[in-house]
C-alpha atoms as a PDB file:
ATOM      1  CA  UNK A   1      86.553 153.818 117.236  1.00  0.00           C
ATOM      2  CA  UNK A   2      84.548 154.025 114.480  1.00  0.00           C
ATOM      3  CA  UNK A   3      82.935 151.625 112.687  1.00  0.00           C
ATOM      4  CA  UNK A   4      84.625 149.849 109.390  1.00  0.00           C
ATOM      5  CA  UNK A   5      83.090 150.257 106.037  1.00  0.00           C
ATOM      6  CA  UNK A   6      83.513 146.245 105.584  1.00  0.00           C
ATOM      7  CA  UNK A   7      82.821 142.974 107.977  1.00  0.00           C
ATOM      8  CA  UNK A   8      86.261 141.651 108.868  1.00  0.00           C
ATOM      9  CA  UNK A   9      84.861 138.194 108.035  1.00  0.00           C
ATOM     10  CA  UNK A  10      82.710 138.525 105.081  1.00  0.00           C
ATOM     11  CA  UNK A  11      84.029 141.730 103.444  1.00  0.00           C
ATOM     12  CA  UNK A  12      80.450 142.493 103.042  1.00  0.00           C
ATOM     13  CA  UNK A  13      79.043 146.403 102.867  1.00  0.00           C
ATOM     14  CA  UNK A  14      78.576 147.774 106.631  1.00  0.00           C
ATOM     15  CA  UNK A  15      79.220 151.106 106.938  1.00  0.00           C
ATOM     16  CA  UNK A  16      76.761 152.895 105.078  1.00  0.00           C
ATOM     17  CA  UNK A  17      73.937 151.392 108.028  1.00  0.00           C
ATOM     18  CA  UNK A  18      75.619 152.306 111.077  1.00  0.00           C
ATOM     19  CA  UNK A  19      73.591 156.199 111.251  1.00  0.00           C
ATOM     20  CA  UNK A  20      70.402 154.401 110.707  1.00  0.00           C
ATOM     21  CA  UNK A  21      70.753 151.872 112.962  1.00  0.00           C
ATOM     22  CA  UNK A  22      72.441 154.020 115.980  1.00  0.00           C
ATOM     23  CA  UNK A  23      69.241 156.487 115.085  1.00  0.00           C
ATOM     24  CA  UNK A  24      66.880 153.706 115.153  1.00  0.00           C
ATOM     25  CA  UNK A  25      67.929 151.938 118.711  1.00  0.00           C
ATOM     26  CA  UNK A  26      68.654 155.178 120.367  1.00  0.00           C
ATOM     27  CA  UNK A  27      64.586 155.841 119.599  1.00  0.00           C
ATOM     28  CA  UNK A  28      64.039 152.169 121.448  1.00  0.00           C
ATOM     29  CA  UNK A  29      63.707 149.810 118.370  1.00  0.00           C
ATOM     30  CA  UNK A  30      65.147 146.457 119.327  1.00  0.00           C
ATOM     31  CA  UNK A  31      68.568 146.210 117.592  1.00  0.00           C
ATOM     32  CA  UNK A  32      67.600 142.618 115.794  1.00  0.00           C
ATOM     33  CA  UNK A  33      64.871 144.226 114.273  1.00  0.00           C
ATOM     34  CA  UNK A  34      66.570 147.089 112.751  1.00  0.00           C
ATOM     35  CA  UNK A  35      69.530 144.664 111.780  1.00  0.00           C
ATOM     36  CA  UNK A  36      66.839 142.351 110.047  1.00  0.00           C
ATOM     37  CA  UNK A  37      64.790 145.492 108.163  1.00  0.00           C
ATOM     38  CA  UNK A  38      68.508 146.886 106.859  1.00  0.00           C
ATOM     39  CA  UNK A  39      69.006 143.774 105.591  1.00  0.00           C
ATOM     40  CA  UNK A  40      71.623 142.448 107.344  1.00  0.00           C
ATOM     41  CA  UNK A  41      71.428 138.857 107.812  1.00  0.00           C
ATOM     42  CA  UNK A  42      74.636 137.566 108.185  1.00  0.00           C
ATOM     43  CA  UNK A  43      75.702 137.063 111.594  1.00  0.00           C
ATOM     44  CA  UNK A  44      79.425 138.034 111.650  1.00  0.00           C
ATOM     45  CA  UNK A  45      77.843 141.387 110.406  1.00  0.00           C
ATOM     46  CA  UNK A  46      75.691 141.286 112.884  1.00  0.00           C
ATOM     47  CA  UNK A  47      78.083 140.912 114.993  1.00  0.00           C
ATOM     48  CA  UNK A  48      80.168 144.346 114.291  1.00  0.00           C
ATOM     49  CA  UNK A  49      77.158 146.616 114.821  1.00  0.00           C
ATOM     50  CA  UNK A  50      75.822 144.604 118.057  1.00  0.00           C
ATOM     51  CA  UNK A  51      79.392 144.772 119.497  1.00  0.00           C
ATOM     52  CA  UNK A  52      81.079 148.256 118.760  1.00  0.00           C
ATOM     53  CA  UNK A  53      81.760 150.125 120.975  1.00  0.00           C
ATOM     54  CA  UNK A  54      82.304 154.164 120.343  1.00  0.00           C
ATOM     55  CA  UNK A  55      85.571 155.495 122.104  1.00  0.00           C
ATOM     56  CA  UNK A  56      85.993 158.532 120.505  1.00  0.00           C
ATOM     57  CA  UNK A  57      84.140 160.668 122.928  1.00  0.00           C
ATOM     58  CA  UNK A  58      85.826 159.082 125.413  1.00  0.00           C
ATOM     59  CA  UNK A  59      89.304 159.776 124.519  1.00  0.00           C
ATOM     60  CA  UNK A  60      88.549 163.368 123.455  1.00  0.00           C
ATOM     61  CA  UNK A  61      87.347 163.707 126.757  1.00  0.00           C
ATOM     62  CA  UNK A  62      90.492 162.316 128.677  1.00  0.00           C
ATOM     63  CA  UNK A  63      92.622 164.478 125.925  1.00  0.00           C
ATOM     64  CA  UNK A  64      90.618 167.389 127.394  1.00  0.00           C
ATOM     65  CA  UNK A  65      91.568 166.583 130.709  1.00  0.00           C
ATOM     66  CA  UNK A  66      94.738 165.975 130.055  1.00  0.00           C
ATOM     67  CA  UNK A  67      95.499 169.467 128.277  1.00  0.00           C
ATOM     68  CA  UNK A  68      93.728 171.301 131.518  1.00  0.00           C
ATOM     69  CA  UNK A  69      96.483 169.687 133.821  1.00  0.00           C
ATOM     70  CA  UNK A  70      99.478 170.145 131.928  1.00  0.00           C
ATOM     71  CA  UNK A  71      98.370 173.665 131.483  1.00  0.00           C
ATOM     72  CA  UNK A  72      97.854 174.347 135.370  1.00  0.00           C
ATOM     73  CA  UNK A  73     100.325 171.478 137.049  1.00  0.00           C
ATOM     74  CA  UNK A  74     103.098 171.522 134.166  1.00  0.00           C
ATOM     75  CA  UNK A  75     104.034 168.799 131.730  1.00  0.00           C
ATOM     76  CA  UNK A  76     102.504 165.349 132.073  1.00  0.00           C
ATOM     77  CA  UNK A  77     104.916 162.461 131.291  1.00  0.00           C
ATOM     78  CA  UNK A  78     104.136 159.330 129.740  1.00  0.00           C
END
Protein backbone atom coordinates (compact mmCIF):
# COMPACT_ATOMS: atom_id res chain seq x y z
CA UNK A 1 0.00 0.00 0.00
CA UNK A 2 2.58 2.14 0.68
CA UNK A 3 5.93 1.83 0.21
CA UNK A 4 8.43 0.38 3.13
CA UNK A 5 11.07 2.54 4.60
CA UNK A 6 13.62 -0.57 4.06
CA UNK A 7 14.35 -3.23 1.01
CA UNK A 8 13.04 -6.56 2.26
CA UNK A 9 16.31 -8.04 0.96
CA UNK A 10 19.01 -5.67 1.72
CA UNK A 11 17.55 -3.65 4.63
CA UNK A 12 18.94 -0.78 2.79
CA UNK A 13 17.29 3.03 3.09
CA UNK A 14 14.19 3.30 0.53
CA UNK A 15 11.68 5.30 1.67
CA UNK A 16 12.90 8.64 1.87
CA UNK A 17 13.13 8.45 -2.47
CA UNK A 18 9.82 7.26 -3.25
CA UNK A 19 8.24 11.34 -3.60
CA UNK A 20 11.11 12.11 -5.81
CA UNK A 21 11.01 9.41 -7.88
CA UNK A 22 6.97 9.14 -8.29
CA UNK A 23 7.47 13.17 -9.06
CA UNK A 24 10.17 12.54 -11.43
CA UNK A 25 8.44 9.61 -13.74
CA UNK A 26 5.06 11.12 -13.52
CA UNK A 27 6.97 14.31 -15.46
CA UNK A 28 8.23 11.42 -18.14
CA UNK A 29 11.84 10.71 -16.86
CA UNK A 30 12.61 7.08 -17.54
CA UNK A 31 12.38 5.28 -14.15
CA UNK A 32 16.18 3.70 -14.53
CA UNK A 33 17.41 6.98 -14.80
CA UNK A 34 15.92 8.48 -11.81
CA UNK A 35 16.72 5.13 -9.88
CA UNK A 36 20.46 5.54 -11.07
CA UNK A 37 20.70 9.64 -10.20
CA UNK A 38 19.05 8.75 -6.46
CA UNK A 39 21.56 6.48 -6.12
CA UNK A 40 20.05 3.42 -6.02
CA UNK A 41 22.02 0.75 -7.48
CA UNK A 42 21.14 -2.28 -6.01
CA UNK A 43 18.73 -4.24 -7.85
CA UNK A 44 16.45 -5.81 -5.18
CA UNK A 45 15.93 -2.02 -4.40
CA UNK A 46 15.31 -1.45 -7.57
CA UNK A 47 13.09 -3.77 -7.60
CA UNK A 48 10.54 -2.31 -4.77
CA UNK A 49 10.14 1.08 -6.48
CA UNK A 50 9.83 -0.48 -10.19
CA UNK A 51 7.20 -2.94 -8.82
CA UNK A 52 4.81 -1.19 -6.22
CA UNK A 53 1.92 -0.82 -6.80
CA UNK A 54 -0.37 2.01 -4.86
CA UNK A 55 -3.79 0.52 -3.59
CA UNK A 56 -4.77 2.95 -1.34
CA UNK A 57 -6.84 5.00 -3.65
CA UNK A 58 -8.26 2.12 -4.74
CA UNK A 59 -9.64 0.74 -1.64
CA UNK A 60 -10.79 4.16 -0.37
CA UNK A 61 -12.63 4.25 -3.38
CA UNK A 62 -14.44 0.76 -3.07
CA UNK A 63 -14.90 1.81 0.87
CA UNK A 64 -16.75 4.80 -0.66
CA UNK A 65 -18.86 2.71 -2.59
CA UNK A 66 -19.46 0.50 -0.23
CA UNK A 67 -20.76 3.11 2.50
CA UNK A 68 -23.22 4.67 -0.42
CA UNK A 69 -24.97 1.15 -0.69
CA UNK A 70 -25.34 0.18 2.73
CA UNK A 71 -26.70 3.59 3.31
CA UNK A 72 -29.44 3.35 0.43
CA UNK A 73 -29.89 -0.75 0.06
CA UNK A 74 -29.25 -1.63 3.91
CA UNK A 75 -26.41 -3.56 5.47
CA UNK A 76 -23.86 -5.27 3.26
CA UNK A 77 -22.65 -8.68 4.57
CA UNK A 78 -19.38 -10.10 4.27
Amino acid sequence: MIIPVRCFTCGALIGDKWEEFIKRVKNGEDPGKVLDDLGVKRYCCRRMFLSHVELIDELIRLEMARSKYSKSRGKMKF
